[in-house]
N, C-alpha and C. Protein backbone atom coordinates (compact mmCIF):
# COMPACT_ATOMS: atom_id res chain seq x y z
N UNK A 1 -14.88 43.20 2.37
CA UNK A 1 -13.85 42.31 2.85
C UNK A 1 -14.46 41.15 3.62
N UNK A 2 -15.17 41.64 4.66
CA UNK A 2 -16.29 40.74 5.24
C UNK A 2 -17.31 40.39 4.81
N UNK A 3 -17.70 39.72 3.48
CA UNK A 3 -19.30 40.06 3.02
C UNK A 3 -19.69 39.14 3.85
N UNK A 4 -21.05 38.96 3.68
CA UNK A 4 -21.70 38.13 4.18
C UNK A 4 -22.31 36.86 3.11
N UNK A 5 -21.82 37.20 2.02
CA UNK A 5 -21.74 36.50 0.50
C UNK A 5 -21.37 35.26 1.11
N UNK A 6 -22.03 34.28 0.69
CA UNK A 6 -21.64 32.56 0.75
C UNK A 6 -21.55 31.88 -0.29
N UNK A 7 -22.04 32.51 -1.57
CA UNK A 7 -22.26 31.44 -2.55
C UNK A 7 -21.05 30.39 -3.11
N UNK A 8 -19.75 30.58 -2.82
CA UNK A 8 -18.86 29.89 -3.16
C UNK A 8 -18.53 29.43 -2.48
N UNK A 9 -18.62 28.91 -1.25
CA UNK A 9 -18.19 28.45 -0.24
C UNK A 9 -17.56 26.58 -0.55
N UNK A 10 -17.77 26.23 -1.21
CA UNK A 10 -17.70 24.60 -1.74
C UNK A 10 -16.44 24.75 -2.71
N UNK A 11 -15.80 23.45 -2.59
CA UNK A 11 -14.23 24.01 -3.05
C UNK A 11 -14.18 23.19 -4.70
N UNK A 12 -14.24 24.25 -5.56
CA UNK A 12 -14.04 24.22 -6.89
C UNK A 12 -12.99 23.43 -7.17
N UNK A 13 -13.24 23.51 -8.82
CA UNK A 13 -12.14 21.98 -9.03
C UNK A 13 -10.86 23.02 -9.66
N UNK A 14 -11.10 24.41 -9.85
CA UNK A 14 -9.87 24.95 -9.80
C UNK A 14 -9.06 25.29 -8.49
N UNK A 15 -9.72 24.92 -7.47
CA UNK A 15 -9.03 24.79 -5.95
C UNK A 15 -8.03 23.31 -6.10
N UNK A 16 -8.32 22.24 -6.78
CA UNK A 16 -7.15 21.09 -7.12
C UNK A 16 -6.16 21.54 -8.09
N UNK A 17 -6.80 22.89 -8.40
CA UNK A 17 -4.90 22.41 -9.79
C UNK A 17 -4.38 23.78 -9.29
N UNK A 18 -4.42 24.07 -8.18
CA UNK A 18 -3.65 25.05 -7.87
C UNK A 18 -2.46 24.71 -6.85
N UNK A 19 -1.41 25.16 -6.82
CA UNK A 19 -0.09 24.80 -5.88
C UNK A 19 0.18 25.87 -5.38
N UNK A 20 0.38 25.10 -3.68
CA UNK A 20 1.09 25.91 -2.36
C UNK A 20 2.23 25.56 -2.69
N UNK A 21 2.97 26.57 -2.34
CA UNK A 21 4.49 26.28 -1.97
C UNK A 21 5.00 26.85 -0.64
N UNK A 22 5.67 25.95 -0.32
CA UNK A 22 6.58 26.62 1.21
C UNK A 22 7.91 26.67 0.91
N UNK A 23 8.24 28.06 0.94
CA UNK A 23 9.52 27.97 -0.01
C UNK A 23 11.05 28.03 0.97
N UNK A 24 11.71 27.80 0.20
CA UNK A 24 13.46 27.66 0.91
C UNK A 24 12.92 28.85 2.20
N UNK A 25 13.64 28.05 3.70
CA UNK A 25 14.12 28.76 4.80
C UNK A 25 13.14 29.01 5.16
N UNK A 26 11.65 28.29 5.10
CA UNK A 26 10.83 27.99 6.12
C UNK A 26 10.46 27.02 6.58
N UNK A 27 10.08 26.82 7.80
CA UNK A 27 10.12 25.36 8.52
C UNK A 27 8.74 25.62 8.99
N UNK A 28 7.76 24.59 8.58
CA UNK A 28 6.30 24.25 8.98
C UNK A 28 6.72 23.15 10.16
N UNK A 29 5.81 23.29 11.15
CA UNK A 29 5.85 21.99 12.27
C UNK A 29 4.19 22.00 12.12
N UNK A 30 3.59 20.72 12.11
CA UNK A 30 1.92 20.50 12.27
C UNK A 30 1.90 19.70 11.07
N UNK A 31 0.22 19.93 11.26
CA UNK A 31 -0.51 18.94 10.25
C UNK A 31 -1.19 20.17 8.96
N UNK A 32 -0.81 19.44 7.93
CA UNK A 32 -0.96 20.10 6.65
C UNK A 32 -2.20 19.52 5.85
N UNK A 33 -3.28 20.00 5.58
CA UNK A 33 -4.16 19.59 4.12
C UNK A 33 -4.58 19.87 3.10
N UNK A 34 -4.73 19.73 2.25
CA UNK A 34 -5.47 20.73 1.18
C UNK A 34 -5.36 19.57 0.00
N UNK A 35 -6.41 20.28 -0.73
CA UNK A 35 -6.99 19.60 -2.51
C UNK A 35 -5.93 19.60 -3.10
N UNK A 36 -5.28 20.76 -3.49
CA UNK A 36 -4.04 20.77 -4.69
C UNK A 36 -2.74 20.62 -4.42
N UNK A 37 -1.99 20.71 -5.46
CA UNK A 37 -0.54 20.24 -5.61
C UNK A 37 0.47 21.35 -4.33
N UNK A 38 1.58 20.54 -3.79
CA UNK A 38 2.44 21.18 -2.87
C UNK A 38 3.68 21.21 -3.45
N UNK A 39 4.44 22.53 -3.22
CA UNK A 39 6.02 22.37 -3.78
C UNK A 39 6.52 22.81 -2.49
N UNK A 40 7.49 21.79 -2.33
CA UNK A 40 8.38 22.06 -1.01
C UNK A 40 10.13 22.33 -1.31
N UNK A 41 9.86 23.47 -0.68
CA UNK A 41 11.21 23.92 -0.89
C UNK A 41 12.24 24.34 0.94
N UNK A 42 11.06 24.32 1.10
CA UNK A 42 11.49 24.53 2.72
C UNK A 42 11.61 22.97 3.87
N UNK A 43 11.12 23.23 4.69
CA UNK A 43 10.71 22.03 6.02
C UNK A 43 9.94 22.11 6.10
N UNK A 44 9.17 20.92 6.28
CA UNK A 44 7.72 20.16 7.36
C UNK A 44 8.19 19.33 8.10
N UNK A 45 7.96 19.67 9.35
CA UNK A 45 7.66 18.50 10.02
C UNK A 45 6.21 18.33 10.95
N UNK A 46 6.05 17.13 10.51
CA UNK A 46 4.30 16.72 10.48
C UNK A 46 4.08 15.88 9.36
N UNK A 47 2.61 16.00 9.09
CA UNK A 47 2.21 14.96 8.33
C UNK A 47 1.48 16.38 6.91
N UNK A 48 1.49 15.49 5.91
CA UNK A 48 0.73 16.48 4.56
C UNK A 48 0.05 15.38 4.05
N UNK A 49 -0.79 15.88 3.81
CA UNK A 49 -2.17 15.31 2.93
C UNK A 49 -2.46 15.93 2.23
N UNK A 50 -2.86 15.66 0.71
CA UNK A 50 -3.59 16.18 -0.40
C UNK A 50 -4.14 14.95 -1.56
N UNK A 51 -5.16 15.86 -2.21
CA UNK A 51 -5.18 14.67 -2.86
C UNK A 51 -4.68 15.10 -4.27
N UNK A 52 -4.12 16.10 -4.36
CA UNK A 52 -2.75 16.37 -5.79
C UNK A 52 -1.68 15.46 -5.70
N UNK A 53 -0.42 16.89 -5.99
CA UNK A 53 0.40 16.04 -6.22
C UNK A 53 2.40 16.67 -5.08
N UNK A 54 2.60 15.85 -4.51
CA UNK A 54 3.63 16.66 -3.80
C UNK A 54 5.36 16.63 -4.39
N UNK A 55 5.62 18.20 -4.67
CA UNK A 55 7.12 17.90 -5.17
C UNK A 55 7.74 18.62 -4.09
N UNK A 56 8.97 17.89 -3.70
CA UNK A 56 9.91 18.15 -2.92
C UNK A 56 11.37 18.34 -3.62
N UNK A 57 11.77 19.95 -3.84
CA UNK A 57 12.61 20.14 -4.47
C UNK A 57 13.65 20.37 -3.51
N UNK A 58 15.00 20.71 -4.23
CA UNK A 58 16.21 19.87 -4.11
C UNK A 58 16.57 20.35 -2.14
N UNK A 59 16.32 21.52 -2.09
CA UNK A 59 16.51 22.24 -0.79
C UNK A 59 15.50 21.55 0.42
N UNK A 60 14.25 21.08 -0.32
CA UNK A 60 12.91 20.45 0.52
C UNK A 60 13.52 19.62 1.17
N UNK A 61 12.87 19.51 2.49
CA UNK A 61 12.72 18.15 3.84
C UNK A 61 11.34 18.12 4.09
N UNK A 62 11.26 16.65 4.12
CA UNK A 62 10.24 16.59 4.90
C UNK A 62 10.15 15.47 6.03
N UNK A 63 10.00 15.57 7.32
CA UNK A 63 10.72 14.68 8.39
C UNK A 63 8.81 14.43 8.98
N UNK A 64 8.09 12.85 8.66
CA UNK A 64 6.72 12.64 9.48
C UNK A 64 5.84 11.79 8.21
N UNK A 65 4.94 12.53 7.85
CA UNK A 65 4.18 11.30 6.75
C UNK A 65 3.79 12.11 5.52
N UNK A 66 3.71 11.16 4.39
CA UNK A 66 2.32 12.27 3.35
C UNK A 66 1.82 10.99 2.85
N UNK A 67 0.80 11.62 2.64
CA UNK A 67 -0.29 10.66 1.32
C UNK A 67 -0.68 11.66 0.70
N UNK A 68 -0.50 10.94 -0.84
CA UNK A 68 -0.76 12.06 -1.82
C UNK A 68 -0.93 10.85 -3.04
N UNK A 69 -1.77 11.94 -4.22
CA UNK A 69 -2.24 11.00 -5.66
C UNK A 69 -0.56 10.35 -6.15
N UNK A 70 0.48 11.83 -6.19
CA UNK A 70 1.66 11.29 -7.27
C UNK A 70 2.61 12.50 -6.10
N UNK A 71 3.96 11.60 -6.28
CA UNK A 71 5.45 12.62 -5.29
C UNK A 71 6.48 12.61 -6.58
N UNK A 72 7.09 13.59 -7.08
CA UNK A 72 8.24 13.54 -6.87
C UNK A 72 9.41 14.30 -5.98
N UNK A 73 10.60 13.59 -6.09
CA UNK A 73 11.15 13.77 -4.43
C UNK A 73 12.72 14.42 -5.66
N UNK A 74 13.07 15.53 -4.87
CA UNK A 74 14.79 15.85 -5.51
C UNK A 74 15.37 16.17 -4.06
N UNK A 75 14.66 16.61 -2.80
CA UNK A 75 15.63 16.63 -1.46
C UNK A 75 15.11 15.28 -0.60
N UNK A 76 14.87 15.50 0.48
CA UNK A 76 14.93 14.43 1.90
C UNK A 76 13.69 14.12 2.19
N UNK A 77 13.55 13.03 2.42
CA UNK A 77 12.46 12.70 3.34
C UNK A 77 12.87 11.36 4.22
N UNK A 78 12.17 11.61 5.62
CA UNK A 78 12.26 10.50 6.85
C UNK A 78 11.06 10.44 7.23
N UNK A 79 10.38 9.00 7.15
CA UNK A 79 9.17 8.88 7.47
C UNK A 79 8.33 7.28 6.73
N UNK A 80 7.36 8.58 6.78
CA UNK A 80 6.24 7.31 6.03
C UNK A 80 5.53 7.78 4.60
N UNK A 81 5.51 7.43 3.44
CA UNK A 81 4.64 7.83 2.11
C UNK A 81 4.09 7.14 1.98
N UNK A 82 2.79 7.36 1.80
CA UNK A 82 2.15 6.53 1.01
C UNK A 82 1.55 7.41 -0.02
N UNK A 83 1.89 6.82 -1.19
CA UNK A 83 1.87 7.57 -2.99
C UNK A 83 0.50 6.53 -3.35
N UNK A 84 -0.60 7.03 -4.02
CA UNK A 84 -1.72 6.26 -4.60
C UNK A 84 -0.99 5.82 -6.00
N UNK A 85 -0.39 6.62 -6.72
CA UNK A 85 -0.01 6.30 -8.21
C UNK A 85 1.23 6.25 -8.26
N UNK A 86 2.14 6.76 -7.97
CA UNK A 86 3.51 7.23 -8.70
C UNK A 86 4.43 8.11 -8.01
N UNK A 87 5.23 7.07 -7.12
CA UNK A 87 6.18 8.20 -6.65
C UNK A 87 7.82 8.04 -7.28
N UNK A 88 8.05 9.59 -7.55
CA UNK A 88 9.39 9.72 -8.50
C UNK A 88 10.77 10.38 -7.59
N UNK A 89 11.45 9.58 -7.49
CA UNK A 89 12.92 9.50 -7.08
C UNK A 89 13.95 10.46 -8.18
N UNK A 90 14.14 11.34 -8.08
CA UNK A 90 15.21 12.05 -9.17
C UNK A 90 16.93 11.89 -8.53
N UNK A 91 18.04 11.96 -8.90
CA UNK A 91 19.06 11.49 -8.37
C UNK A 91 19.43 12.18 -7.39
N UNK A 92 19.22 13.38 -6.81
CA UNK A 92 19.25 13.95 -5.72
C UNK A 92 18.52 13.54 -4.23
N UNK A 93 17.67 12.62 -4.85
CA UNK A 93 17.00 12.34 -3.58
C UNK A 93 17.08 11.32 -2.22
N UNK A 94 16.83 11.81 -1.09
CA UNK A 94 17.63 10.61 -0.20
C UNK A 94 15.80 10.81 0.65
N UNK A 95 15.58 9.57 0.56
CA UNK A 95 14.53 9.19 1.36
C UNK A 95 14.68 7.64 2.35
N UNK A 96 14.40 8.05 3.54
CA UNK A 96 14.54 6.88 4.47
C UNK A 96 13.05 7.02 4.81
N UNK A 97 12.77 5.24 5.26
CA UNK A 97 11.76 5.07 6.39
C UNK A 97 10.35 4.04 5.41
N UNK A 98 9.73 4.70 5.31
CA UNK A 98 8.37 3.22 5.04
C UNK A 98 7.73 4.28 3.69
N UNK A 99 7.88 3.13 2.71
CA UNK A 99 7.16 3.63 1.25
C UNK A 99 6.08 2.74 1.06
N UNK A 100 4.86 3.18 0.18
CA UNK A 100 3.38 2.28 0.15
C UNK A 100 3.47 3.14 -1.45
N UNK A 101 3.14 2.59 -2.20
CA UNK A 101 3.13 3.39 -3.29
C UNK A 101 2.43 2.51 -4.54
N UNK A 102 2.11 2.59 -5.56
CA UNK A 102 1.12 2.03 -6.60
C UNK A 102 2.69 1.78 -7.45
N UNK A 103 3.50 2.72 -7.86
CA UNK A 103 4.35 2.45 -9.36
C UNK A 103 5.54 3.43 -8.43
N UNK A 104 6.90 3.25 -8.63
CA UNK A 104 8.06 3.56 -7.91
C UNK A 104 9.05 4.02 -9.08
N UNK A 105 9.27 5.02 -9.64
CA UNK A 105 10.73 5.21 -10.49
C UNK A 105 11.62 6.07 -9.48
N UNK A 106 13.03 5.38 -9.55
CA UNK A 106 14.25 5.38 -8.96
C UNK A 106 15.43 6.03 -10.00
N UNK A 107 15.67 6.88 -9.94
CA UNK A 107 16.61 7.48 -10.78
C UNK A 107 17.91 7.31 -10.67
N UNK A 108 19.08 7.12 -11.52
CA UNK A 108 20.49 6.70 -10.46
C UNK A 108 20.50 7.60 -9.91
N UNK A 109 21.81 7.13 -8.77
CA UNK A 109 22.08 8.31 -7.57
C UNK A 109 20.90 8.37 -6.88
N UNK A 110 19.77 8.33 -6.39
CA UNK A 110 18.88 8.40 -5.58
C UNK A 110 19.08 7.67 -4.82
N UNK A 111 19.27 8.00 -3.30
CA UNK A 111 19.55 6.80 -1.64
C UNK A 111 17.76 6.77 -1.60
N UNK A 112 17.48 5.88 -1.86
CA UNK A 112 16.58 4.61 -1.10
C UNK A 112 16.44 3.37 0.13
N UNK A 113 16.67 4.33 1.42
CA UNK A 113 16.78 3.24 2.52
C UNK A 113 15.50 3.21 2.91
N UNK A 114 14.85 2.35 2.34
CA UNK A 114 13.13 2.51 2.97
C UNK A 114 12.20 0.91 3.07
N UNK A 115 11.72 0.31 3.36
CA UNK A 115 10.88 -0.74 3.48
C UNK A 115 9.83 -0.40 2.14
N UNK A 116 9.68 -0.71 1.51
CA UNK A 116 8.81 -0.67 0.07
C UNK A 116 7.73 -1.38 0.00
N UNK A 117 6.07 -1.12 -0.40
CA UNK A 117 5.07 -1.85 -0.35
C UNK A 117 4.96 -1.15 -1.44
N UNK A 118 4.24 -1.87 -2.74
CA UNK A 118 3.67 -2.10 -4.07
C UNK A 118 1.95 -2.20 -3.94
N UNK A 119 1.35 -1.13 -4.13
CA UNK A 119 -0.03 -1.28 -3.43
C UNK A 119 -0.70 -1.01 -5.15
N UNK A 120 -0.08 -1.24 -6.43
CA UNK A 120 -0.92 -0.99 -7.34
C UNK A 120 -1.66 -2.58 -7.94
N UNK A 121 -1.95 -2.56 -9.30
CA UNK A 121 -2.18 -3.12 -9.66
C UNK A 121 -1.17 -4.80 -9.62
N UNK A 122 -2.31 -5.69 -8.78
CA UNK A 122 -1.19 -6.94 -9.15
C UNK A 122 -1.52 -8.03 -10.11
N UNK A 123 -0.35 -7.93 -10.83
CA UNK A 123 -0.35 -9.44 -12.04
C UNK A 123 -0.48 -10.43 -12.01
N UNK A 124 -1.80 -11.21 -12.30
CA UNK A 124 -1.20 -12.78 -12.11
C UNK A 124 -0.95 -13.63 -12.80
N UNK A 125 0.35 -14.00 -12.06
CA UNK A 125 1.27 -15.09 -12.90
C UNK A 125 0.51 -16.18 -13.50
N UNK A 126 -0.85 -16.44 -13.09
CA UNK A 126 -1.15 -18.01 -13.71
C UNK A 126 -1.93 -17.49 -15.03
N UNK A 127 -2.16 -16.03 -15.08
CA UNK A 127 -2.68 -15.55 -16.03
C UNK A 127 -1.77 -15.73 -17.76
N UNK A 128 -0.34 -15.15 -17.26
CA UNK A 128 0.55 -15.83 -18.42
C UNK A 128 0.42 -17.01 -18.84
N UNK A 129 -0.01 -18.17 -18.05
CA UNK A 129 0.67 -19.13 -18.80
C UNK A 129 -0.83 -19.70 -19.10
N UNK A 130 -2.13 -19.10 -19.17
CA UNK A 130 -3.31 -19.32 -19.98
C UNK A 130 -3.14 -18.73 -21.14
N UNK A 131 -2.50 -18.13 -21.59
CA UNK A 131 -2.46 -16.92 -22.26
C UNK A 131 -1.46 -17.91 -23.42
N UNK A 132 -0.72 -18.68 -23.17
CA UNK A 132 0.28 -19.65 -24.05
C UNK A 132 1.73 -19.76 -23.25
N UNK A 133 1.80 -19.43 -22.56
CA UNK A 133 3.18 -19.53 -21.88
C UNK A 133 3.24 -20.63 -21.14
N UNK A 134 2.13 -21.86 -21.26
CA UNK A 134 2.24 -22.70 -19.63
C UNK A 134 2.71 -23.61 -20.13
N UNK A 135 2.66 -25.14 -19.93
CA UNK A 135 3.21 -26.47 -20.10
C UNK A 135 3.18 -26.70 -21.77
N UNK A 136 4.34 -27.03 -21.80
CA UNK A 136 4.51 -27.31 -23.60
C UNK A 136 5.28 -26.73 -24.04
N UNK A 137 5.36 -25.40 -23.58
CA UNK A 137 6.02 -24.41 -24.31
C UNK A 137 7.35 -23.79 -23.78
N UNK A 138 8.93 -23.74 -24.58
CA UNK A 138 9.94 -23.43 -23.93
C UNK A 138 9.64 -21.84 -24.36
N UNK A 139 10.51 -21.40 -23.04
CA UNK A 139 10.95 -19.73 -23.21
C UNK A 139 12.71 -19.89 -22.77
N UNK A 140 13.09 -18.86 -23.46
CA UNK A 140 14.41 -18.64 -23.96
C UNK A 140 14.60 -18.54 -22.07
């Protein structure tokens, strides 16, 4: 139970594709981290970090911060996200407070009261109109 065995001690890449869950009718207060994916079915309040992926299903709250690779959200959140790739809104979801996110899908019915930052890839416009779109040319 106790070995004194170390050889695995370094966290495998099957330690990222594995998921915690905190399930309905428990309430976490603190700070949360880990490699792999989170399913929230319960409460946090605090902050979560991973570098997976966090789903917050329909019963889930989460009231403080996360950063994570990709969210999708079906209960609550109040706070702060910041999503590296892709955070997903399903119509159940009510999130208030400060979003940072790369790519945003909004599902109908989803409450979105949040301040929104676009932190992915940005387009530039003068790039279109090298491309044939610039002086000379009408668009509908």
């Amino acid at each position: 139970m106790f070995s004194e065995n170390k050889k695995n001690r370094g966290v495998s890449s099957d330690a990222v594709k594995e998921q915690n869950k905190i399930a309905q009718g428990t309430t976490i207060t603190g700070n949360i981290e880990g490699k792999g994916s989170f399913r929230i079915e319960g409460k946090v309040e605090g902050t979560l970090r991973t570098a997976g992926k966090i789903v917050v299903g329909k019963t889930g709250y989460i009231d403080g911060e996360i950063e994570c690779e990709n969210a999708d959200f079906e209960g609550k959140f109040t706070g702060k996200i910041v999503v590296k790739d892709t955070l997903t809104l399903k119509s159940s979801a009510h999130i208030e407070g400060e979003v940072i996110t790369g790519k945003l899908d909004v599902d109908p019915g989803a409450t979105f009261n949040a301040t929104c930052s676009m932190k992915g890839a940005v387009k530039n416009l003068s790039d279109d109109r090298k491309q044939g779109k610039g002086k000379g040319e009408k668009t509908a």
